[in-house]
N, C-alpha and C. Protein backbone atom coordinates (compact mmCIF):
# COMPACT_ATOMS: atom_id res chain seq x y z
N UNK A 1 10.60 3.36 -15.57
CA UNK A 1 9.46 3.30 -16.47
C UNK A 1 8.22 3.92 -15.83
N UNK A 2 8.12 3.58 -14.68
CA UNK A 2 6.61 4.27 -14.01
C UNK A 2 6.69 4.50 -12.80
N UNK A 3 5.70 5.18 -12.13
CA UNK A 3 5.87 5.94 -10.66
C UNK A 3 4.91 5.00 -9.88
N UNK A 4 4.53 3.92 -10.54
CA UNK A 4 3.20 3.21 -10.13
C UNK A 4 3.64 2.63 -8.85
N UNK A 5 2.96 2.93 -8.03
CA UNK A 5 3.07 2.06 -6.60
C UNK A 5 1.80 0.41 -6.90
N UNK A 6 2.43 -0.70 -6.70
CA UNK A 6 2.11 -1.76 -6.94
C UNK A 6 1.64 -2.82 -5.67
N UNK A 7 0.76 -3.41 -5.19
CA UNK A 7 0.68 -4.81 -4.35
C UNK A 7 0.05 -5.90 -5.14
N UNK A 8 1.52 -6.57 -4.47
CA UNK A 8 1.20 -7.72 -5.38
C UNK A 8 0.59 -9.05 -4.53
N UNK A 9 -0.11 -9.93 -4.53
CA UNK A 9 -1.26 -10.54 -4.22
C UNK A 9 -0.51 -12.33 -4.32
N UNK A 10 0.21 -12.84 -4.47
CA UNK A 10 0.85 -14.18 -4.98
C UNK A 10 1.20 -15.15 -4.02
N UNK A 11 0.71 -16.34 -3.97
CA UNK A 11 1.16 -17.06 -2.80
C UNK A 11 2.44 -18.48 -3.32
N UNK A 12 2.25 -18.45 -4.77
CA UNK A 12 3.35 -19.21 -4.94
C UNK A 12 4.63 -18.35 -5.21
N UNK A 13 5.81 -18.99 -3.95
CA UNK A 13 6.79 -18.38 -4.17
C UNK A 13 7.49 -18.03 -5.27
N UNK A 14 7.74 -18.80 -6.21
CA UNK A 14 8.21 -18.53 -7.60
C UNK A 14 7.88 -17.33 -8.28
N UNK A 15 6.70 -17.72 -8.75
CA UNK A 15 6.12 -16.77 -8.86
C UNK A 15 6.26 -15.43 -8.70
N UNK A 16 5.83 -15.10 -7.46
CA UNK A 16 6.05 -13.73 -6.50
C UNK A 16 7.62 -13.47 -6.42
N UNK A 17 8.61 -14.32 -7.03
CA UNK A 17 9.90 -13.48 -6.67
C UNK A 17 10.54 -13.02 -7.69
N UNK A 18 9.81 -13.68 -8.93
CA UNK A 18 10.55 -13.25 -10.15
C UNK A 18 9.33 -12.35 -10.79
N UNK A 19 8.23 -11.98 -10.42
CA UNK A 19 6.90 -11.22 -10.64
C UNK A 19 7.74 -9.46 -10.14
N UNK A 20 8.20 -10.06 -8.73
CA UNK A 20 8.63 -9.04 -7.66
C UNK A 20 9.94 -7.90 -8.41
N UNK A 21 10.85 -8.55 -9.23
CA UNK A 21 12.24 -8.99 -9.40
C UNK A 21 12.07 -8.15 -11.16
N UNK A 22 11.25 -8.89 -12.09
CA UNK A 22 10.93 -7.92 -13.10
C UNK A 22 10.19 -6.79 -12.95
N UNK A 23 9.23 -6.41 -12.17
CA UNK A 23 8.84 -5.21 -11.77
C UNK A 23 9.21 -3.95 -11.52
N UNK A 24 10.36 -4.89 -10.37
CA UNK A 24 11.58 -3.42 -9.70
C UNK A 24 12.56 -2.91 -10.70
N UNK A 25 12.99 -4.09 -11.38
CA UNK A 25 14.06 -3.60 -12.13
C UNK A 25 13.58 -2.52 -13.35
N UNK A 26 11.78 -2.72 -13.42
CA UNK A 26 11.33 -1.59 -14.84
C UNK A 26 10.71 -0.50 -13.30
N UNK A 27 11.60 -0.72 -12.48
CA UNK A 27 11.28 0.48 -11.11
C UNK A 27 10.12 1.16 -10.77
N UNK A 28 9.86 -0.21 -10.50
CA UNK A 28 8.44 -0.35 -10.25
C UNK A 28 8.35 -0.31 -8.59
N UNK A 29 7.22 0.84 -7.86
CA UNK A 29 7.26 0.49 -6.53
C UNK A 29 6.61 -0.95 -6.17
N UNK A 30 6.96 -2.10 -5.69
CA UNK A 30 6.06 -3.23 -5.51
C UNK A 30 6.18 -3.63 -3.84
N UNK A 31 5.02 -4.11 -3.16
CA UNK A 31 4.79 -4.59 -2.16
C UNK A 31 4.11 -5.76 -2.53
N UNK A 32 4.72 -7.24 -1.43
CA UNK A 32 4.71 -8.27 -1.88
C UNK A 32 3.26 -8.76 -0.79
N UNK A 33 2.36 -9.66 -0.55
CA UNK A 33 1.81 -10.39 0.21
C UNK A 33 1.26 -12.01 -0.17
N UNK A 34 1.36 -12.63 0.40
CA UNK A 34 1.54 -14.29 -0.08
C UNK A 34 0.07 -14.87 0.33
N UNK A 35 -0.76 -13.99 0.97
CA UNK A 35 -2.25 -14.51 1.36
C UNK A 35 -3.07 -13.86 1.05
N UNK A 36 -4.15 -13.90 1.57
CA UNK A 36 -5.26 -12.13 1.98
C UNK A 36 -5.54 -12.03 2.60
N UNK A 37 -5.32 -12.55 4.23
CA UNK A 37 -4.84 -11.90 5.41
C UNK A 37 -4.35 -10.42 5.55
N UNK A 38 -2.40 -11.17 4.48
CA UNK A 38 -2.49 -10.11 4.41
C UNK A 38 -2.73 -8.70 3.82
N UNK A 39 -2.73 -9.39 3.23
CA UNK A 39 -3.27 -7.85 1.98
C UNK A 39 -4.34 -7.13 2.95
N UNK A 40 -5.69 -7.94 3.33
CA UNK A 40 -6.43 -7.22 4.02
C UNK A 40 -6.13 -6.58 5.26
N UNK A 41 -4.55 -6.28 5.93
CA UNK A 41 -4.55 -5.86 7.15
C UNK A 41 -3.59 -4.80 6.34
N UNK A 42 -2.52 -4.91 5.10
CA UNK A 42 -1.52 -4.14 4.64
C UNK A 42 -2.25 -2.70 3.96
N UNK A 43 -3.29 -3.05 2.59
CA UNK A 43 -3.38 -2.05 1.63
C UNK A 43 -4.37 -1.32 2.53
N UNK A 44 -5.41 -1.36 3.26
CA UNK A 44 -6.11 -0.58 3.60
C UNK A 44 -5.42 1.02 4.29
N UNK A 45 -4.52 0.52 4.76
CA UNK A 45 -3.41 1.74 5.03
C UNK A 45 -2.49 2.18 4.44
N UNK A 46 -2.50 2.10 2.92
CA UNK A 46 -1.44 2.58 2.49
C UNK A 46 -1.54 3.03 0.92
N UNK A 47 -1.09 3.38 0.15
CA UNK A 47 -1.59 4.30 -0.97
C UNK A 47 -0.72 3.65 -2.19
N UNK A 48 -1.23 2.63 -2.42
CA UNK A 48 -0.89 1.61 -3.81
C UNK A 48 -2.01 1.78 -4.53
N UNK A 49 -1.33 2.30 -5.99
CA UNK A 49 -2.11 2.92 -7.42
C UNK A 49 -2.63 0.94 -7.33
N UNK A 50 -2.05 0.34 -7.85
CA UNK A 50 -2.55 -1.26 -9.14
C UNK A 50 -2.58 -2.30 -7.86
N UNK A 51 -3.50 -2.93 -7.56
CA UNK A 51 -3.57 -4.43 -6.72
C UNK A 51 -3.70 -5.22 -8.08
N UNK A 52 -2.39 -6.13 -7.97
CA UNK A 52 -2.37 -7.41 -8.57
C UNK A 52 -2.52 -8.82 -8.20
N UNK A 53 -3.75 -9.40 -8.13
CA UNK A 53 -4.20 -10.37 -7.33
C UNK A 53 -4.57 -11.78 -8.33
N UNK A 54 -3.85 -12.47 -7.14
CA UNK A 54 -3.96 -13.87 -8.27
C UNK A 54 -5.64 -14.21 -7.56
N UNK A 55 -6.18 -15.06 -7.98
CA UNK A 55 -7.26 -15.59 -7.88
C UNK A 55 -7.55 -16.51 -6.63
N UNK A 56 -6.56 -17.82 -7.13
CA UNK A 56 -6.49 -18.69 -5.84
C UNK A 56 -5.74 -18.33 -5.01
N UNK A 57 -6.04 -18.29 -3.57
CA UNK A 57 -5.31 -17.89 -3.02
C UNK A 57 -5.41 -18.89 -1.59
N UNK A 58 -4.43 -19.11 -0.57
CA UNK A 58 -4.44 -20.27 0.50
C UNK A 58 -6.06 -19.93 1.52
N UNK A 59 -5.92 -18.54 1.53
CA UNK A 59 -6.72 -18.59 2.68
C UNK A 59 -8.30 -17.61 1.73
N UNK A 60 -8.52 -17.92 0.46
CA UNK A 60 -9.91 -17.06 0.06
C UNK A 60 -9.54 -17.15 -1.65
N UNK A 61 -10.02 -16.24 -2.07
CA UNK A 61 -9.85 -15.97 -3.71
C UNK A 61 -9.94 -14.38 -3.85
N UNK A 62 -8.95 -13.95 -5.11
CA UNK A 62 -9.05 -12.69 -5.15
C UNK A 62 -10.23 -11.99 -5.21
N UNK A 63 -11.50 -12.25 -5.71
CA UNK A 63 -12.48 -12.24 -5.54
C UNK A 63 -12.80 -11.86 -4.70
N UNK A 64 -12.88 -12.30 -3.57
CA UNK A 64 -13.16 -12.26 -2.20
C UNK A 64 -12.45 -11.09 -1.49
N UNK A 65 -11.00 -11.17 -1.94
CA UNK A 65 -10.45 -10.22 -1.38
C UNK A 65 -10.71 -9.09 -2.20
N UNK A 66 -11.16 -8.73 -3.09
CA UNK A 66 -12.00 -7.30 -3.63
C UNK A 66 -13.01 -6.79 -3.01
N UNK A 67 -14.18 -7.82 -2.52
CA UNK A 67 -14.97 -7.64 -2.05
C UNK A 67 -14.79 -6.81 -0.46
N UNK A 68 -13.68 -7.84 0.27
CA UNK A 68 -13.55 -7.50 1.37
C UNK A 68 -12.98 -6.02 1.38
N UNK A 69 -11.86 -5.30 0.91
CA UNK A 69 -11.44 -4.69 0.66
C UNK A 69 -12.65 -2.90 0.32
N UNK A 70 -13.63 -3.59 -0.31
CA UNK A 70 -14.54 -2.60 -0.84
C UNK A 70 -13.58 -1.18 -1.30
N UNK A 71 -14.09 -0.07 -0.34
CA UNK A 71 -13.52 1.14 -1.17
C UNK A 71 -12.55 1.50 -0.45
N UNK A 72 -11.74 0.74 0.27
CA UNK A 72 -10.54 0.53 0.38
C UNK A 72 -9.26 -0.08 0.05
N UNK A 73 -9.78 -0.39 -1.67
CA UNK A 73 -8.81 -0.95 -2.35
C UNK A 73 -8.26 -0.15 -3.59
N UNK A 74 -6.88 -0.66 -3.71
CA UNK A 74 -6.36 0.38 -4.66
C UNK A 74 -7.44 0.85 -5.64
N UNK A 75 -7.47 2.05 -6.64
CA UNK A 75 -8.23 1.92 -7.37
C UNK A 75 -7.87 1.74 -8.80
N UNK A 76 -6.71 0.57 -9.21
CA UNK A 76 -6.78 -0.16 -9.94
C UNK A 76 -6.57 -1.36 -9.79
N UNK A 77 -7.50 -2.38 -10.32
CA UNK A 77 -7.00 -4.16 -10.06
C UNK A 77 -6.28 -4.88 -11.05
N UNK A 78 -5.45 -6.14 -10.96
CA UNK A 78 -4.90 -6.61 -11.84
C UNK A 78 -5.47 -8.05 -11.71
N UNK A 79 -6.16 -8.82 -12.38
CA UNK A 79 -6.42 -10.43 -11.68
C UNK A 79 -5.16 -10.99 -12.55
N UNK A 80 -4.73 -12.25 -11.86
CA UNK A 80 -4.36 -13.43 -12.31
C UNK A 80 -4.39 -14.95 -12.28
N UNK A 81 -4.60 -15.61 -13.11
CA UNK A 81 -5.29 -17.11 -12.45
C UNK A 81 -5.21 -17.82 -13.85
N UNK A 82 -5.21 -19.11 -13.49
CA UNK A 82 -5.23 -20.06 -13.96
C UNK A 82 -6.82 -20.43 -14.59
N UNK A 83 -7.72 -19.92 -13.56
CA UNK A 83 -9.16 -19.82 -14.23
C UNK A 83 -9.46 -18.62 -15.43
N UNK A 84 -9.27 -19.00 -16.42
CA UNK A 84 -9.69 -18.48 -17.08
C UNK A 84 -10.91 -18.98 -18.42
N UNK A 85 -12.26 -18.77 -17.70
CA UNK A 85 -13.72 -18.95 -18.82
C UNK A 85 -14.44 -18.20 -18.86
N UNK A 86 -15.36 -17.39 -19.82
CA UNK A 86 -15.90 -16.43 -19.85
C UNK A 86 -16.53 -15.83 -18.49
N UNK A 87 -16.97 -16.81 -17.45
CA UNK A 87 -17.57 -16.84 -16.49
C UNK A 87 -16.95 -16.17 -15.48
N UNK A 88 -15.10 -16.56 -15.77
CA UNK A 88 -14.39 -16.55 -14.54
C UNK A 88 -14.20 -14.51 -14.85
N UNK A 89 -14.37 -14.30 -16.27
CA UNK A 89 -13.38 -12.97 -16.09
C UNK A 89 -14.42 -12.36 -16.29
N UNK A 90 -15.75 -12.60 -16.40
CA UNK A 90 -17.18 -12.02 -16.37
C UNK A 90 -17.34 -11.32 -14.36
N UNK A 91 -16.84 -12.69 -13.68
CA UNK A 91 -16.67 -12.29 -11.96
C UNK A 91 -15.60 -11.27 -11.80
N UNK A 92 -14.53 -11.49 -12.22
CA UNK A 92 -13.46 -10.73 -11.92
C UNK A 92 -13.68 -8.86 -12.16
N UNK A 93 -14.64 -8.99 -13.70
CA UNK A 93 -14.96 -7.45 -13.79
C UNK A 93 -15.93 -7.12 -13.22
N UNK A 94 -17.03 -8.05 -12.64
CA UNK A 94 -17.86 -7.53 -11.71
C UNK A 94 -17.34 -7.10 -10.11
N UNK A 95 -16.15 -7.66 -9.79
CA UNK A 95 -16.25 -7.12 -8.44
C UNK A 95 -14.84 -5.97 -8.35
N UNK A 96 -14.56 -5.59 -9.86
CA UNK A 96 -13.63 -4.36 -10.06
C UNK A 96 -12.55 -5.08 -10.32
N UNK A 97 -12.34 -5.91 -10.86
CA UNK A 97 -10.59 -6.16 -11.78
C UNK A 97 -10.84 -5.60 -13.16
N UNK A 98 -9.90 -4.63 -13.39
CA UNK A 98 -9.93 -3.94 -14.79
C UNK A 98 -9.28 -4.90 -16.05
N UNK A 99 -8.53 -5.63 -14.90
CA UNK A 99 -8.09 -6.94 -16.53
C UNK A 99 -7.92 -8.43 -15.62
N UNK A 100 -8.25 -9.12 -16.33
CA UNK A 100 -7.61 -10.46 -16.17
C UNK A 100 -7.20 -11.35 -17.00
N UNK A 101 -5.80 -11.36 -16.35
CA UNK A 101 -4.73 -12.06 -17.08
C UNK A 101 -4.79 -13.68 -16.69
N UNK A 102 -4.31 -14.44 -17.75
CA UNK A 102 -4.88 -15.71 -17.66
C UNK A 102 -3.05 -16.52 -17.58
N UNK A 103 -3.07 -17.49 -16.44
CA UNK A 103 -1.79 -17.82 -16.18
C UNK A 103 -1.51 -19.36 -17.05
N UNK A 104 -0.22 -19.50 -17.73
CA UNK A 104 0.84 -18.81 -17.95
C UNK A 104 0.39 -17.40 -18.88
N UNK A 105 0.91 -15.92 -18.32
CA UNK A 105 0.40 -14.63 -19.23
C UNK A 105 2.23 -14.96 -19.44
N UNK A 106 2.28 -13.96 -20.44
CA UNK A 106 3.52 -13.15 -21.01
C UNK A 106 4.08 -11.81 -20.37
N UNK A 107 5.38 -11.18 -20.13
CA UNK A 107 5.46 -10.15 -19.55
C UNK A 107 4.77 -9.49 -19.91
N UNK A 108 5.03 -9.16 -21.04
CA UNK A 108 4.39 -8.19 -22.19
C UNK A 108 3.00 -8.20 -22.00
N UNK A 109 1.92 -8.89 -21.44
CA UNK A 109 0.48 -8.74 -21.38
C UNK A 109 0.60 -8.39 -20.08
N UNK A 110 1.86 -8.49 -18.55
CA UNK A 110 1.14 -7.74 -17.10
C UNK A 110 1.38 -6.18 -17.92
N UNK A 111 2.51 -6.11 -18.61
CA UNK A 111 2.95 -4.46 -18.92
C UNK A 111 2.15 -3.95 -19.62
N UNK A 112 1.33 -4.13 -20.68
CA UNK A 112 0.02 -3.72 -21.15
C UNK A 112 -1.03 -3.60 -20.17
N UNK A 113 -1.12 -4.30 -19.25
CA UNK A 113 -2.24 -4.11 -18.23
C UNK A 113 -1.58 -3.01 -17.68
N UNK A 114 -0.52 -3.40 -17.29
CA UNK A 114 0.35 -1.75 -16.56
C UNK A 114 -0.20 -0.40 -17.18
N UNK A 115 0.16 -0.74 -18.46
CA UNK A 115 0.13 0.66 -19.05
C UNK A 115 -1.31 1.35 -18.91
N UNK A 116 -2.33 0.26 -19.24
CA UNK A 116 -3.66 0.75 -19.20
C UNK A 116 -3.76 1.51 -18.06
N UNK A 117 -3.29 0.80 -16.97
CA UNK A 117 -3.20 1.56 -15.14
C UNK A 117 -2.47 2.91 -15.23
N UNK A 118 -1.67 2.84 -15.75
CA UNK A 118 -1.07 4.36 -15.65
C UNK A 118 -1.90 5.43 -16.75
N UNK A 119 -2.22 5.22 -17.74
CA UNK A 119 -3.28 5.98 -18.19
C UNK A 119 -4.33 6.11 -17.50
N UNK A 120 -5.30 5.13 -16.78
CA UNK A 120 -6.56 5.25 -16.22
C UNK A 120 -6.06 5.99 -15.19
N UNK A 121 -5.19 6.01 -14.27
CA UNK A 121 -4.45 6.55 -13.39
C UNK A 121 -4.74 8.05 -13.39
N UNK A 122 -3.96 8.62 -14.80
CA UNK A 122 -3.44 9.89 -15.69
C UNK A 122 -5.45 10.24 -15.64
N UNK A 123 -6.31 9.67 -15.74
CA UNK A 123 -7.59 9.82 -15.92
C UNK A 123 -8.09 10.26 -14.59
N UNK A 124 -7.92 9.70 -13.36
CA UNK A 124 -8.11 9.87 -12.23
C UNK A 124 -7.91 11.29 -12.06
N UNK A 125 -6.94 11.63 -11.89
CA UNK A 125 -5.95 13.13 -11.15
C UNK A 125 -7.04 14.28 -11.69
């Protein structure tokens, strides 16, 4: 389905393996990280189109890890979280998440966010 190189941001295992698991199989490139440790030591070196970042996270909030990241982060974001109030996805587009998805989402709403990424993507080049 897409050429999209993906990091994915998830610290609950569940989650992250069946997140991981539908992704690949629509052959999807995905790289997994369970904190923002690591993310912050992984993406800065490496050339992933979509960061998909859950919100809460053990050691910060995706938030945070946008910030930290600055213009060394993919240049598309994906949020996900359980917070979802005008407030929360008002933050999320201020510090560059192009969508936030509100947990439990539907496949069908990460793959619409997908798609938007591969067009904005197609916009980039």
């Amino acid at each position: 389905m897409s050429s999209l190189r993906l990091f994915l941001v998830e610290n609950h295992e569940d989650t992250s393996k069946y997140m991981r698991l539908f992704l690949e199989q629509l052959n999807y490139e995905i790289r997994v990280a369970g904190d923002m440790a690591t993310a912050l030591r992984e993406i800065p070196n490496s050339r992933y189109d979509v960061l998909i970042s859950d919100i809460g996270l053990p050691d910060g909030d995706g938030w945070q890890l946008m910030e930290k990241l600055g213009p060394n982060r993919p240049p598309i974001a994906i949020a996900m979280s359980g917070y979802g109030t005008g407030n929360d996805r008002q933050k999320s587009r201020a510090v560059g998440y192009s969508h936030h998805l509100i947990k439990p989402f539907t496949p069908d709403a990460l793959l619409a966010a997908l798609r938007d990424a591969e067009e904005m993507r197609g916009k980039q080049r």
